[in-house]
N, C-alpha and C. Protein backbone atom coordinates (compact mmCIF):
# COMPACT_ATOMS: atom_id res chain seq x y z
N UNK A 1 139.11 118.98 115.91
CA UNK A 1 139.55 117.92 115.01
C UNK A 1 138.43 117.60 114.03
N UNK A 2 138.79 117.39 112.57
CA UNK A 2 137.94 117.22 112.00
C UNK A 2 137.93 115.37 111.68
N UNK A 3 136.95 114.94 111.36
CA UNK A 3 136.69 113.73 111.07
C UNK A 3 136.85 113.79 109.52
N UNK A 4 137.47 112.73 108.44
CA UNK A 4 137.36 112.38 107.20
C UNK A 4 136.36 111.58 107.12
N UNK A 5 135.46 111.61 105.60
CA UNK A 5 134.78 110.70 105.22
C UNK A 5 135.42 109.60 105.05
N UNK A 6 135.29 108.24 105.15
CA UNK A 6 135.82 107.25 104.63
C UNK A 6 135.20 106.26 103.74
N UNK A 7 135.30 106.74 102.42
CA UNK A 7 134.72 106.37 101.08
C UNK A 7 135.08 105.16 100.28
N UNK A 8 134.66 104.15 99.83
CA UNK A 8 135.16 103.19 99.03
C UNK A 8 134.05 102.73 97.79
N UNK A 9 134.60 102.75 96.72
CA UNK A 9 133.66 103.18 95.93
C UNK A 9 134.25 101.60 94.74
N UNK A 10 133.52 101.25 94.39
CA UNK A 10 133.58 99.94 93.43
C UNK A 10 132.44 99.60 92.66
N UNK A 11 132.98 99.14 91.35
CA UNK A 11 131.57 98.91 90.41
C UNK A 11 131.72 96.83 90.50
N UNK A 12 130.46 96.60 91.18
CA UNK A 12 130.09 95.00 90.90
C UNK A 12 130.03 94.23 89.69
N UNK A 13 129.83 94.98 88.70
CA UNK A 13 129.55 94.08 87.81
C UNK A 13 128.42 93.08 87.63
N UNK A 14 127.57 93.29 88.81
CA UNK A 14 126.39 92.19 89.03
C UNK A 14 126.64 91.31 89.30
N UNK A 15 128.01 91.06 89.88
CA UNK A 15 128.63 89.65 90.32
C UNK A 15 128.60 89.53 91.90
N UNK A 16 128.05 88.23 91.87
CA UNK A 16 127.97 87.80 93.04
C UNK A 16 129.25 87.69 94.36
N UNK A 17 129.96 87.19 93.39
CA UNK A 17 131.10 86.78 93.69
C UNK A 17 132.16 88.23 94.09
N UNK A 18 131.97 88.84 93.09
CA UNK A 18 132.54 90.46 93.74
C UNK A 18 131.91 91.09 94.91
N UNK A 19 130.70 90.82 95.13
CA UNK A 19 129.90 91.53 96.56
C UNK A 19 130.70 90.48 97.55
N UNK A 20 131.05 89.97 97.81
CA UNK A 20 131.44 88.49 98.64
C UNK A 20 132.93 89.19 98.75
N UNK A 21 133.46 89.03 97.97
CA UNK A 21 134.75 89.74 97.75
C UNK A 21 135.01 91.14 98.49
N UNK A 22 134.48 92.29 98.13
CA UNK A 22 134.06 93.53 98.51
C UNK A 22 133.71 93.23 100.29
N UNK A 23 132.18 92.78 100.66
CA UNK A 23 132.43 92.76 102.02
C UNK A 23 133.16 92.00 102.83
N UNK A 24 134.21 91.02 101.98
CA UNK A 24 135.12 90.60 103.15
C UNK A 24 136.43 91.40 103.23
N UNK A 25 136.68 92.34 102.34
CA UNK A 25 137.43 93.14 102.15
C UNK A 25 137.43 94.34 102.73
N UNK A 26 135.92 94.49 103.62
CA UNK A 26 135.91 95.79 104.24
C UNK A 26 135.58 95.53 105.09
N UNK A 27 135.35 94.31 105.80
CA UNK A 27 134.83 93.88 106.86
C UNK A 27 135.52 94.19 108.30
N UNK A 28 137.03 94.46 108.22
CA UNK A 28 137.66 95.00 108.92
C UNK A 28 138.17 96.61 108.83
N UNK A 29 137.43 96.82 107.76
CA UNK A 29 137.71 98.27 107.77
C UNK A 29 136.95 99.19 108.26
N UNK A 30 136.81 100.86 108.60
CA UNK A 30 136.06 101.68 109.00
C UNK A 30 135.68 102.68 107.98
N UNK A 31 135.13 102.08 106.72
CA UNK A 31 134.54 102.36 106.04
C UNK A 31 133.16 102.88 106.51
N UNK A 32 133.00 104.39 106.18
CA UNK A 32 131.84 105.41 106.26
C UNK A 32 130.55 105.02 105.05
N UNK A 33 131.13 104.95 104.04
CA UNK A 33 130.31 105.21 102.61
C UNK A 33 130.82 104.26 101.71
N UNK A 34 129.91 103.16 101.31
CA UNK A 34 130.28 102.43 99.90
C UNK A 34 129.76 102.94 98.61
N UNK A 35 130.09 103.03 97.64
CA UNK A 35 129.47 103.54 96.74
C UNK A 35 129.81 102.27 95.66
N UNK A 36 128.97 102.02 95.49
CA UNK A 36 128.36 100.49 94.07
C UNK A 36 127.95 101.01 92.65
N UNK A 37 128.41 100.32 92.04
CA UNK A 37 128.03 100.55 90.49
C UNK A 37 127.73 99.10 90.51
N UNK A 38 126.27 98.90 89.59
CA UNK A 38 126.41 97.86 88.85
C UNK A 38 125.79 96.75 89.96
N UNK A 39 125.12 96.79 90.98
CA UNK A 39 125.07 95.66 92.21
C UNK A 39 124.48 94.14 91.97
N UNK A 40 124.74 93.71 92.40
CA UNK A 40 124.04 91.89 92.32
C UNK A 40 122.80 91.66 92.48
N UNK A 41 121.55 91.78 92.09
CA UNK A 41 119.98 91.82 92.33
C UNK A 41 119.78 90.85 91.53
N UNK A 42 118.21 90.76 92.63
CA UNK A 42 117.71 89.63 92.02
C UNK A 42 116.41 90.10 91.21
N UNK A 43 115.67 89.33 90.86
CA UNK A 43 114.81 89.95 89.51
C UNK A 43 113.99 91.27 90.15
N UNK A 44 113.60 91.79 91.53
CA UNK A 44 112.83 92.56 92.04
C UNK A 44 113.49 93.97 92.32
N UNK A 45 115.11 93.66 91.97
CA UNK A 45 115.80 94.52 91.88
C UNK A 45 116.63 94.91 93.01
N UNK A 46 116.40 94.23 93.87
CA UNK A 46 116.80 94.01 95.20
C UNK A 46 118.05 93.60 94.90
N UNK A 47 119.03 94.84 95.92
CA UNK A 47 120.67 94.39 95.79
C UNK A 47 120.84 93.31 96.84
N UNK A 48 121.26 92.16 95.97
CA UNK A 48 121.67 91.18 97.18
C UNK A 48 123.00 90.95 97.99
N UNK A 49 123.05 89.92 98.84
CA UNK A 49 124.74 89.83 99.78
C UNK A 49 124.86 90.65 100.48
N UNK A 50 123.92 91.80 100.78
CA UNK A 50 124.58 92.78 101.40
C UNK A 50 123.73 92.60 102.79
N UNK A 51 124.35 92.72 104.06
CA UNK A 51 123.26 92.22 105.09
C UNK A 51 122.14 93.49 105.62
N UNK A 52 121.27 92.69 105.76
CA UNK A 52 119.65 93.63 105.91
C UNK A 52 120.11 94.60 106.79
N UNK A 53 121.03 94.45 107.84
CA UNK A 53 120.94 95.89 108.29
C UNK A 53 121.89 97.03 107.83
N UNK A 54 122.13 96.91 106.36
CA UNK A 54 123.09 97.77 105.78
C UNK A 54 122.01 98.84 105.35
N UNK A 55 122.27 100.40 105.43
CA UNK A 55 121.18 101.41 105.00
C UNK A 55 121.84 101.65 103.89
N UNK A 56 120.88 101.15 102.84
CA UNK A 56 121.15 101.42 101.51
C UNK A 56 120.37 103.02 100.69
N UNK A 57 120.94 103.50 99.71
CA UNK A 57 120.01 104.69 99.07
C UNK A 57 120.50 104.69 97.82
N UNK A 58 119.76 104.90 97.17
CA UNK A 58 119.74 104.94 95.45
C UNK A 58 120.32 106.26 94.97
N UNK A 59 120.84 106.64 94.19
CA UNK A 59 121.79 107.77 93.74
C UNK A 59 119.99 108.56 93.73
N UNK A 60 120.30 109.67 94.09
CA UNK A 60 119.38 110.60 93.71
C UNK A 60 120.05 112.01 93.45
N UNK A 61 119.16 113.23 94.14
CA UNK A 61 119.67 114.57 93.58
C UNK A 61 121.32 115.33 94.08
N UNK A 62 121.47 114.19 95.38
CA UNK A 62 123.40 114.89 95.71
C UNK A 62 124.01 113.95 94.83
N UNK A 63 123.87 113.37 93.58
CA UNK A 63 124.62 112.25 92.90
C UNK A 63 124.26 113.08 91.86
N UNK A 64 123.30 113.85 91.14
CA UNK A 64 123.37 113.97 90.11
C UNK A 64 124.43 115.52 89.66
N UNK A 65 124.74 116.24 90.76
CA UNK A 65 126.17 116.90 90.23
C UNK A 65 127.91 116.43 90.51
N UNK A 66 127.40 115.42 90.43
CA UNK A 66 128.57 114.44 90.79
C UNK A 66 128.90 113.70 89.45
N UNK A 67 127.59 113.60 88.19
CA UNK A 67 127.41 112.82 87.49
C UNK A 67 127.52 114.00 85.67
N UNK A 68 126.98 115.14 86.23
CA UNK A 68 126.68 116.30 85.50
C UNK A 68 125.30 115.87 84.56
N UNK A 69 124.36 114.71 84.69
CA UNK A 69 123.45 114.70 84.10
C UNK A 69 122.24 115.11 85.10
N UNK A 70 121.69 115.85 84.31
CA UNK A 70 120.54 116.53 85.31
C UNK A 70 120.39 117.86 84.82
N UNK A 71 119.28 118.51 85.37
CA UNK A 71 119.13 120.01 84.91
C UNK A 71 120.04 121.06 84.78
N UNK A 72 121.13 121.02 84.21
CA UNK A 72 121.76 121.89 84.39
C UNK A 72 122.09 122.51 82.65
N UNK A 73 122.20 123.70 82.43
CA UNK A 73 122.24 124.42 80.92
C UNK A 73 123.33 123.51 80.90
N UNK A 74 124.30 123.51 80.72
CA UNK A 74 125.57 122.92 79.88
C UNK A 74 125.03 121.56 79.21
N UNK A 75 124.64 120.57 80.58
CA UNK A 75 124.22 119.11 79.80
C UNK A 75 122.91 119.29 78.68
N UNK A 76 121.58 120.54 78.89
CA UNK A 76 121.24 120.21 77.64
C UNK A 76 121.70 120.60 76.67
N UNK A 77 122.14 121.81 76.55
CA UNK A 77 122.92 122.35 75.54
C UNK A 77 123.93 121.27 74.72
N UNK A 78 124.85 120.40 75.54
CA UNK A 78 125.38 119.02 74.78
C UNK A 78 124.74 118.36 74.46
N UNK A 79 123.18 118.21 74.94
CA UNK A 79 122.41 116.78 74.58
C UNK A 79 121.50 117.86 72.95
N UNK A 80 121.38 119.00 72.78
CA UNK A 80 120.75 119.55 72.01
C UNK A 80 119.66 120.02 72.08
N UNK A 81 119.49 119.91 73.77
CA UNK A 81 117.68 120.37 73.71
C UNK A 81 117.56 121.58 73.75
N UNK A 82 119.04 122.53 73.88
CA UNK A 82 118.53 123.87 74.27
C UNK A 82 120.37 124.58 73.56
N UNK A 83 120.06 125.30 73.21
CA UNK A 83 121.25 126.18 72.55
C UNK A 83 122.33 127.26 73.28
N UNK A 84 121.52 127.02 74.56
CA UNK A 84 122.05 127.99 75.78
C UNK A 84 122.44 127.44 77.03
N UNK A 85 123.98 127.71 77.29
CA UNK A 85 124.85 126.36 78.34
C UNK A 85 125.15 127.65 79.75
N UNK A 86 124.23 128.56 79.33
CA UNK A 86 124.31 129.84 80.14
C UNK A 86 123.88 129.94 81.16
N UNK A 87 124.37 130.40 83.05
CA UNK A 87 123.41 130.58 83.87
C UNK A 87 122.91 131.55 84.25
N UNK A 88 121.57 131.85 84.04
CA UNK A 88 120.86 133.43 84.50
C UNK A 88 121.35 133.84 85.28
N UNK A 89 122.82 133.67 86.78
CA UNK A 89 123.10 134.47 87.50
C UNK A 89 123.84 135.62 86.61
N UNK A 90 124.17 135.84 85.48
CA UNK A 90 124.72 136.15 85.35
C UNK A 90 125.39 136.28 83.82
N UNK A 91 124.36 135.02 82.76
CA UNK A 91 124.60 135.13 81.46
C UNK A 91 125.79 134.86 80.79
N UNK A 92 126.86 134.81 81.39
CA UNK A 92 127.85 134.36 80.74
C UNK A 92 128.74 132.89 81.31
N UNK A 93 128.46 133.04 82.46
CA UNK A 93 128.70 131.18 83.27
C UNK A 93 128.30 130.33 82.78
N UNK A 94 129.03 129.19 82.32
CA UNK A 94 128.79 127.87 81.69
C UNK A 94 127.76 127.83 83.29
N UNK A 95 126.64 126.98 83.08
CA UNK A 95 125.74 126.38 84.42
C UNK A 95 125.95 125.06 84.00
N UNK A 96 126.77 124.65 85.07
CA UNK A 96 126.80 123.19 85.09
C UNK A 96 127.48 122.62 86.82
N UNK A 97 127.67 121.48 87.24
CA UNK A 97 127.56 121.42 89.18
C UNK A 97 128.72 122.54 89.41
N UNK A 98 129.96 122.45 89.14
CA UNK A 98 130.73 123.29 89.81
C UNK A 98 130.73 125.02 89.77
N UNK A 99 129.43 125.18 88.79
CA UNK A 99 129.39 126.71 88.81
C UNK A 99 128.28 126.27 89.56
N UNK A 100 127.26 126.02 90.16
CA UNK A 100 126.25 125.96 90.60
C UNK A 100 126.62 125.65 92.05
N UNK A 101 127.62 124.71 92.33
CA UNK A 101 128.17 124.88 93.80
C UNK A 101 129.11 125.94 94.52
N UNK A 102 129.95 125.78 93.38
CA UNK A 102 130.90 127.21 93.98
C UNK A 102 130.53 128.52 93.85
N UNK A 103 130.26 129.03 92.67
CA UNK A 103 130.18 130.41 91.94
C UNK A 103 129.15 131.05 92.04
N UNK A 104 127.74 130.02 91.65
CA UNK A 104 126.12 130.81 91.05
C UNK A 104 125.78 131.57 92.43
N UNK A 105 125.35 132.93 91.90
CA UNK A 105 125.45 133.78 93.07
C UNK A 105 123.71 133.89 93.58
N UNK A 106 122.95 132.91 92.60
CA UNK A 106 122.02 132.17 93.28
C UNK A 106 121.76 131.57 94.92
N UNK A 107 123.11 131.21 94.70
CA UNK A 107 123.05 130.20 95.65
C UNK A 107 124.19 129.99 96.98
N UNK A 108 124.26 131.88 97.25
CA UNK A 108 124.78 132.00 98.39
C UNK A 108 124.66 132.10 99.28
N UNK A 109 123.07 132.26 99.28
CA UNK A 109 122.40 132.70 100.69
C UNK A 109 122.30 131.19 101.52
N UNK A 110 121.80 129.85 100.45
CA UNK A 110 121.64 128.86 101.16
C UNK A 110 122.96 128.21 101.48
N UNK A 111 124.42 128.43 101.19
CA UNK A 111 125.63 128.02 101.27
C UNK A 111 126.42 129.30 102.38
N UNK A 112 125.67 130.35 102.76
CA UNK A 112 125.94 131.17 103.76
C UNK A 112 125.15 130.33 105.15
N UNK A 113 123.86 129.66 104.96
CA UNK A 113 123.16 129.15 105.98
C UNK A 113 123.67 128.13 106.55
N UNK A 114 124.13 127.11 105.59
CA UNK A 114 124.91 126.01 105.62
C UNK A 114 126.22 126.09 106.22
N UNK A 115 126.88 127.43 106.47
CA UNK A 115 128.11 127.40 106.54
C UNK A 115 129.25 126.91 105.45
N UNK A 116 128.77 126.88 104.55
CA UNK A 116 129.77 126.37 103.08
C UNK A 116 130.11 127.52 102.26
N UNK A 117 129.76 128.68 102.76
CA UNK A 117 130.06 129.89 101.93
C UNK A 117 131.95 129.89 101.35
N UNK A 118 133.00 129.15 102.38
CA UNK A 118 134.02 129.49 102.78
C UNK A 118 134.77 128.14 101.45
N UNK A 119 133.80 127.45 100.61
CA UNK A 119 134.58 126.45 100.20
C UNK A 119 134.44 127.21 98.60
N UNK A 120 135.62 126.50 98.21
CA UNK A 120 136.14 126.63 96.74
C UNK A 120 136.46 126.02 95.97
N UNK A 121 136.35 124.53 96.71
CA UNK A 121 136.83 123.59 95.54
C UNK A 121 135.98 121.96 96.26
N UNK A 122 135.71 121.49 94.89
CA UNK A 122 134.65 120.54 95.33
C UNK A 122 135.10 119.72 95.71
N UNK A 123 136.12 119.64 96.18
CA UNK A 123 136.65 118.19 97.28
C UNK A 123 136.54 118.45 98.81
N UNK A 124 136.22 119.72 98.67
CA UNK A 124 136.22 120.07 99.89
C UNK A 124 134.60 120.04 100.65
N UNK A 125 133.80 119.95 99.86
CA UNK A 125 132.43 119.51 100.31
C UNK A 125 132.44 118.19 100.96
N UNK A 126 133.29 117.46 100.18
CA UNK A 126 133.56 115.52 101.14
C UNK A 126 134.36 115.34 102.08
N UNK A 127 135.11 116.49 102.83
CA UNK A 127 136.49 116.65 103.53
C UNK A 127 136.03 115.55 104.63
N UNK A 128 134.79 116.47 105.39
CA UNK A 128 134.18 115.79 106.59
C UNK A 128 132.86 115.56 106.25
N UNK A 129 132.37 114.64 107.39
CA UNK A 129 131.63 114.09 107.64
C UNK A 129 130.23 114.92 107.76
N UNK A 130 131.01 116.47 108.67
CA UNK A 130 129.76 117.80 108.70
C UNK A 130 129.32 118.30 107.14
N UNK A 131 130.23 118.49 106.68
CA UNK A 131 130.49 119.21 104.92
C UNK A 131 129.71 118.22 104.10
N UNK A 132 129.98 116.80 104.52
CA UNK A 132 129.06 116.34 103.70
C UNK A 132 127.48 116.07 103.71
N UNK A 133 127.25 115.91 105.13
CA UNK A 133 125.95 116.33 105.32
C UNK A 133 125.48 117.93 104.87
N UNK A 134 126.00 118.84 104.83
CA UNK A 134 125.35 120.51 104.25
C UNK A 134 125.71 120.16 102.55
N UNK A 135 126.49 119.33 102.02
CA UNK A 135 126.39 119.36 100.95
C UNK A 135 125.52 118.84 100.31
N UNK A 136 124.95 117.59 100.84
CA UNK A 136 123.77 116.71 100.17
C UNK A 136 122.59 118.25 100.68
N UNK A 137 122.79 119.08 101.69
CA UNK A 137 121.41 119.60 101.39
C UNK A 137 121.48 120.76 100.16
N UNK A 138 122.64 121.08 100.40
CA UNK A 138 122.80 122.39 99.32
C UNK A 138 122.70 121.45 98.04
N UNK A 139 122.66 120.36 97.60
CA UNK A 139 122.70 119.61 96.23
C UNK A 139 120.68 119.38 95.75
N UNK A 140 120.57 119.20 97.46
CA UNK A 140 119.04 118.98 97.36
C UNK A 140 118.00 120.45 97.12
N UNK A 141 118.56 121.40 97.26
CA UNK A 141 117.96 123.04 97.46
C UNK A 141 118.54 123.25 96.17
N UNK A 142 119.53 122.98 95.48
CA UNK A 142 119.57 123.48 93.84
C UNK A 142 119.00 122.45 92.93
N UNK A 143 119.04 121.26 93.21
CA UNK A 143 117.62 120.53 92.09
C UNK A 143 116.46 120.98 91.85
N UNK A 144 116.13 121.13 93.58
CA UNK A 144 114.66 121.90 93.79
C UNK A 144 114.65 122.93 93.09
N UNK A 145 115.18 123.93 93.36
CA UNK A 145 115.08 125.39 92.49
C UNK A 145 115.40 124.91 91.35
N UNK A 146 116.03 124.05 90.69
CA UNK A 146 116.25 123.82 89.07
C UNK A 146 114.46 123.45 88.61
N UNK A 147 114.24 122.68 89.65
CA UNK A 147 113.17 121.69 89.42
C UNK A 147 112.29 122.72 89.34
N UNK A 148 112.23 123.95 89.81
CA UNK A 148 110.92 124.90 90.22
C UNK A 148 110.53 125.87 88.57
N UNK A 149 112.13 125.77 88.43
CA UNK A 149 112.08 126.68 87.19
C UNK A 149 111.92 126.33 85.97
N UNK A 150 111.57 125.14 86.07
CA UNK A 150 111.68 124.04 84.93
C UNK A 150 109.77 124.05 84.74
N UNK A 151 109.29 123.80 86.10
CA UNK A 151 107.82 124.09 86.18
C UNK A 151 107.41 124.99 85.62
N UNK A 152 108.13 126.35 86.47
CA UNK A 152 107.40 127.74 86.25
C UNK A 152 107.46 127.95 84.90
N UNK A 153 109.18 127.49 83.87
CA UNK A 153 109.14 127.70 82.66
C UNK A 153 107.59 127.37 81.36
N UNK A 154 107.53 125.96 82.31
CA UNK A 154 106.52 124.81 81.43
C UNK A 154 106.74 124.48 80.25
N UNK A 155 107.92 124.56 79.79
CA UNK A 155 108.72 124.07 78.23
C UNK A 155 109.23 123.24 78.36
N UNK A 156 108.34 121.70 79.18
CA UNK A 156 109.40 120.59 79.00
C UNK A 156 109.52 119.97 77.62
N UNK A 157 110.76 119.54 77.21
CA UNK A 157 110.50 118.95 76.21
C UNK A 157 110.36 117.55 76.39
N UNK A 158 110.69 116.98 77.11
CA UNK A 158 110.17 115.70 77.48
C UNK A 158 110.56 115.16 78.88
N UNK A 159 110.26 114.01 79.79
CA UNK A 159 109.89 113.85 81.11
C UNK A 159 110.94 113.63 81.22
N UNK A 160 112.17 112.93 80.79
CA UNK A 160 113.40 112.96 81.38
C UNK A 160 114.34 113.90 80.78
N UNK A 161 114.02 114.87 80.15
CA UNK A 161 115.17 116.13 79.58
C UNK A 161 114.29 117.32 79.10
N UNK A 162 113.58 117.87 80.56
CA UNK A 162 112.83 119.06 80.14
C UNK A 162 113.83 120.43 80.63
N UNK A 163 113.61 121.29 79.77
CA UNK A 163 114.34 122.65 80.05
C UNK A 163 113.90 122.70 81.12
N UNK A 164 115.28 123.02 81.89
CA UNK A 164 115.06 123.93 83.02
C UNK A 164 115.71 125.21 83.11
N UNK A 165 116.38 125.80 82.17
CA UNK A 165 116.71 127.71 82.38
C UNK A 165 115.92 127.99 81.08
N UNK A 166 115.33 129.70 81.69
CA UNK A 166 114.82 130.28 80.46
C UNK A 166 115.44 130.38 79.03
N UNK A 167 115.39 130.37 78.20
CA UNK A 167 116.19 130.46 76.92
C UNK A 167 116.35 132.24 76.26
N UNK A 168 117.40 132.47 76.79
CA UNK A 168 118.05 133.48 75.64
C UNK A 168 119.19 133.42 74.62
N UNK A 169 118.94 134.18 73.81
CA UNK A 169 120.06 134.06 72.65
C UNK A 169 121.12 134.97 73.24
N UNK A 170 122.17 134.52 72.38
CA UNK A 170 123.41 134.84 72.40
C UNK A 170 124.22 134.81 71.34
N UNK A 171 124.68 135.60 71.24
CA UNK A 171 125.58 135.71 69.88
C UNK A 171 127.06 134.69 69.88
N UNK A 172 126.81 133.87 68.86
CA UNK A 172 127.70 132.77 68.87
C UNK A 172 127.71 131.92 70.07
N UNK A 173 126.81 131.33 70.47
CA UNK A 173 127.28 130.48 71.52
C UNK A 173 128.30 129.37 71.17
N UNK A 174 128.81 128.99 72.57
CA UNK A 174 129.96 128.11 72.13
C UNK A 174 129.57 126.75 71.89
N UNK A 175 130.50 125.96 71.22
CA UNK A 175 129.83 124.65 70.95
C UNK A 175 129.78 123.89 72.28
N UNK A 176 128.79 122.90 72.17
CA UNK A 176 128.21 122.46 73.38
C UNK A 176 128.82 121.04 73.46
């Protein structure tokens, strides 16, 4: 039997009054995962209402192909830093999360280790509870390697939007 995640996902608004709202609203539920936009803090940044023994975590690298901002060719190529939305597995793949989770043939050996070799569609990384734990690591092992190549390149163009794939041309690339 497999277990479902049980996800509830709401943006606060920074309202107090909505966090109040929200946990009395789930207070009877068997909610796995909240996901917050927007939370109620106080000047230190500290999300408040929520009780101290709630384990909180800040969106990091399994959020950012969830988000598509982050190292990936497609987003700079739209933002303009780079003219090429291409992934070196292969030169002609848009690189952006769902070629990088499903397809990039990069990244089969660590999705063979994981046991995720067998998935095809990205809902299926959140099915369970197991899937989603190998997915936050397989999300965390392709930042890293984004992150490595971005080093090895050393063409950042700046600290929050430095290339990370080598740059080749291509004849007519598509608009970004």
């Amino acid at each position: 039997m497999t277990n479902k995640l049980r996800i509830h996902q709401q943006n606060l608004r920074k309202s107090s009054t909505a966090t109040q709202d929200l946990l009395s609203n789930l207070e009877h539920s068997n909610t796995d995962l909240i996901l917050i936009q927007e939370p109620h803090t106080n000047s230190n940044n500290k999300i408040m209402g929520f009780p101290s023994s709630s384990s909180m975590y800040q969106a990091n690298s399994e959020i950012i192909p969830k988000t598509a901002h982050g190292p990936f060719a497609e987003y700079f190529c739209r933002m303009k830093i780079s003219n090429n939305p291409f992934c070196s597995c292969d030169n002609s793949s848009i690189q952006n999360p769902s070629h990088l989770l499903l397809n990039c043939s990069h990244y089969e050996p660590i999705k063979e280790s994981l046991s995720l070799n067998h998935i095809t569609n990205l809902n299926s990384f959140v099915q369970t509870k197991e899937n989603f734990k190998k997915f936050k690591k397989l999300c965390q092992h392709i930042h890293d390697h984004l992150r490595s190549i971005e080093a090895s390149n050393n063409c950042s163009i700046s600290n929050h939007h430095p290339l990370s794939t080598s740059i080749t041309t291509h004849p007519q690339p598509p608009n970004c």
